[in-house]
Protein backbone atom coordinates (compact mmCIF):
# COMPACT_ATOMS: atom_id res chain seq x y z
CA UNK A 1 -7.04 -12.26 12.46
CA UNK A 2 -8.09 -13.84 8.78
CA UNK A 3 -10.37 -11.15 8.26
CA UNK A 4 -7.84 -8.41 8.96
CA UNK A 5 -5.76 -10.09 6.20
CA UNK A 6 -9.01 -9.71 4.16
CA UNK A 7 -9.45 -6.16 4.32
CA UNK A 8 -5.95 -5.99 3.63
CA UNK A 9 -5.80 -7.30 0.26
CA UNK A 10 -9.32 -6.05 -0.38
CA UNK A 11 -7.97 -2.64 0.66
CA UNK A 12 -4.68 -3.15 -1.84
CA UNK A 13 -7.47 -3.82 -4.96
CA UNK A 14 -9.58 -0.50 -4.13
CA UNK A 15 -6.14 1.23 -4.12
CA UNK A 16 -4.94 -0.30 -7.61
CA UNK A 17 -8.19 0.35 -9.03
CA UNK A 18 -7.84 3.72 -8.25
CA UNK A 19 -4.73 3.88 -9.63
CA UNK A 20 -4.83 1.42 -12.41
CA UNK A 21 -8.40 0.74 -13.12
CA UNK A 22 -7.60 -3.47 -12.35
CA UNK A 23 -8.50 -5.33 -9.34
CA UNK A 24 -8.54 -9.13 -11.11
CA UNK A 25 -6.03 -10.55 -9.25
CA UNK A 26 -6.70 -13.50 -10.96
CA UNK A 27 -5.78 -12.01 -14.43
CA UNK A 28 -2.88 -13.45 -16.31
CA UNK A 29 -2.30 -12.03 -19.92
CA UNK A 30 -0.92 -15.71 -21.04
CA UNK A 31 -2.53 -18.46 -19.47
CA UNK A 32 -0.19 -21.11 -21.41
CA UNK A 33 2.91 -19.31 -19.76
CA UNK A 34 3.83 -20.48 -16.32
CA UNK A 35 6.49 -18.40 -15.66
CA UNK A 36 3.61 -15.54 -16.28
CA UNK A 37 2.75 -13.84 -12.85
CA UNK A 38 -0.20 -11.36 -12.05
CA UNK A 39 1.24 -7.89 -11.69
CA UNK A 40 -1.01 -6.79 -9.47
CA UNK A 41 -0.27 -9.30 -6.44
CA UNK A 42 3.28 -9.60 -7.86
CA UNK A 43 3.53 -5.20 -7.20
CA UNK A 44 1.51 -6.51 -3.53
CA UNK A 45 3.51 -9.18 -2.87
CA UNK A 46 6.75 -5.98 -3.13
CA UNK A 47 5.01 -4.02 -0.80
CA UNK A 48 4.59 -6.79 1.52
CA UNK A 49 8.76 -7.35 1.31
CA UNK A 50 8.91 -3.68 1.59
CA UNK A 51 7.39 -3.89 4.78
CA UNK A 52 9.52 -7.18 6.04
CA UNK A 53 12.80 -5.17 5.39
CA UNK A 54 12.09 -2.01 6.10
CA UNK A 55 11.00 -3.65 9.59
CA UNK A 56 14.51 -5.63 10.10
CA UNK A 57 16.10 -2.43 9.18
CA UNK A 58 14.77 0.29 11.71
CA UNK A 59 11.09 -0.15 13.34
CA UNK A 60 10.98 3.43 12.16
CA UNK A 61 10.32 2.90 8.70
CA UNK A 62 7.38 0.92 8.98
CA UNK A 63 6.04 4.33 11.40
CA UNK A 64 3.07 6.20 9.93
CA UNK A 65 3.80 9.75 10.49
CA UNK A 66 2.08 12.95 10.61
CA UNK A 67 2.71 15.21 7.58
CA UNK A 68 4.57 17.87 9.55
CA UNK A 69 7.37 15.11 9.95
CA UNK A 70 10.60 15.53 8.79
CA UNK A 71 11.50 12.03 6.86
CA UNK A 72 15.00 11.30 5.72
CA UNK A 73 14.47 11.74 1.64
CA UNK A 74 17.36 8.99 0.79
CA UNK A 75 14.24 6.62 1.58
CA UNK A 76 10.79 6.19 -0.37
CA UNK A 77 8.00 8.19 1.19
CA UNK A 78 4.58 7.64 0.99
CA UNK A 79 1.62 9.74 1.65
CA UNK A 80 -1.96 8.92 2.22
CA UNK A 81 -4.28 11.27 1.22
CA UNK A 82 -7.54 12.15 2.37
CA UNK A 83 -10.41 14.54 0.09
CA UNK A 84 -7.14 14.85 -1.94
CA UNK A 85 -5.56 16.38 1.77
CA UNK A 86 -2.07 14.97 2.69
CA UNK A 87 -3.20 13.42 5.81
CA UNK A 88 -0.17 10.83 7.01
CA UNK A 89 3.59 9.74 5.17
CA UNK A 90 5.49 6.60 5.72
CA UNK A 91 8.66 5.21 4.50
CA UNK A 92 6.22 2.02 3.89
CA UNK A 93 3.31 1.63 1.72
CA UNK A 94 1.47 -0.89 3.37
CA UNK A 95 1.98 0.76 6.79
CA UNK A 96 -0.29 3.16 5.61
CA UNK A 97 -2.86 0.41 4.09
CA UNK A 98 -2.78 -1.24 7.55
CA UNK A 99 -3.28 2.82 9.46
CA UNK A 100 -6.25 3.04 6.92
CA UNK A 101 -7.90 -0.66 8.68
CA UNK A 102 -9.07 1.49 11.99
CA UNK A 103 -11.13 3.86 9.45
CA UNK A 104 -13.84 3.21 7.55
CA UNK A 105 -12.27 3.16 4.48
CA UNK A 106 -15.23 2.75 2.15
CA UNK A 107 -16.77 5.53 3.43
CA UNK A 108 -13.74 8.55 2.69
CA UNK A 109 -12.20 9.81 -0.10
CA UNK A 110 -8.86 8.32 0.39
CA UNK A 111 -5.30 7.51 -2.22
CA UNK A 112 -2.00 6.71 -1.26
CA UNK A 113 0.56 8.18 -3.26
CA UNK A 114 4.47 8.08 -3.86
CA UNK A 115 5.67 11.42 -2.52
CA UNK A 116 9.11 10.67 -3.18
């Protein structure tokens, strides 16, 4: 189970360094300040309550659709991307991190993107 929270975050860093060219998720811009957080597990660490509440909510929002699927577009929607293909959508980001797990990630052309 530790390793699939592993490739999790490992998966999150390729993503943001696709985005954002930054994967240190140890970088802090001000040391000195403690009240200084890392913006790329703090922007993680949203998805992750993204996922929580969206769960609470309706199981349905965590659900990784196919792309013909008509979403309600009062929600966020999310689409993962494959050889820049829309592939899957999601009301949640990191349900489509966790779809990506079963594939072998490092080995496709892949980018998750906010559709709406």
């Amino acid at each position: 189970m530790e390793e699939h929270y592993v490739s999790l975050i490992n998966l999150y860093l390729l993503h943001n360094k696709k985005i954002n060219d930054e994967t240190d998720i140890l970088k802090v811009s001000n040391l000195e300040d403690l009240t200084e957080t890392n913006k790329v597990m703090e922007k993680f660490y949203m998805y992750i309550n993204q996922y929580k509440e969206n769960e609470k909510k309706d199981k349905k929002l965590i659900d990784v659709c196919d792309i013909n699927t008509n979403l309600d577009t009062s929600y966020a929607i999310y689409c993962l991307m494959i050889d820049n293909k829309p592939c899957k959508i999601s009301y949640t980001f990191l349900s489509l991190l966790i779809y990506l797990l079963d594939y072998c990630w490092t080995d496709i052309n892949w980018k998750i993107v906010h559709a709406k």
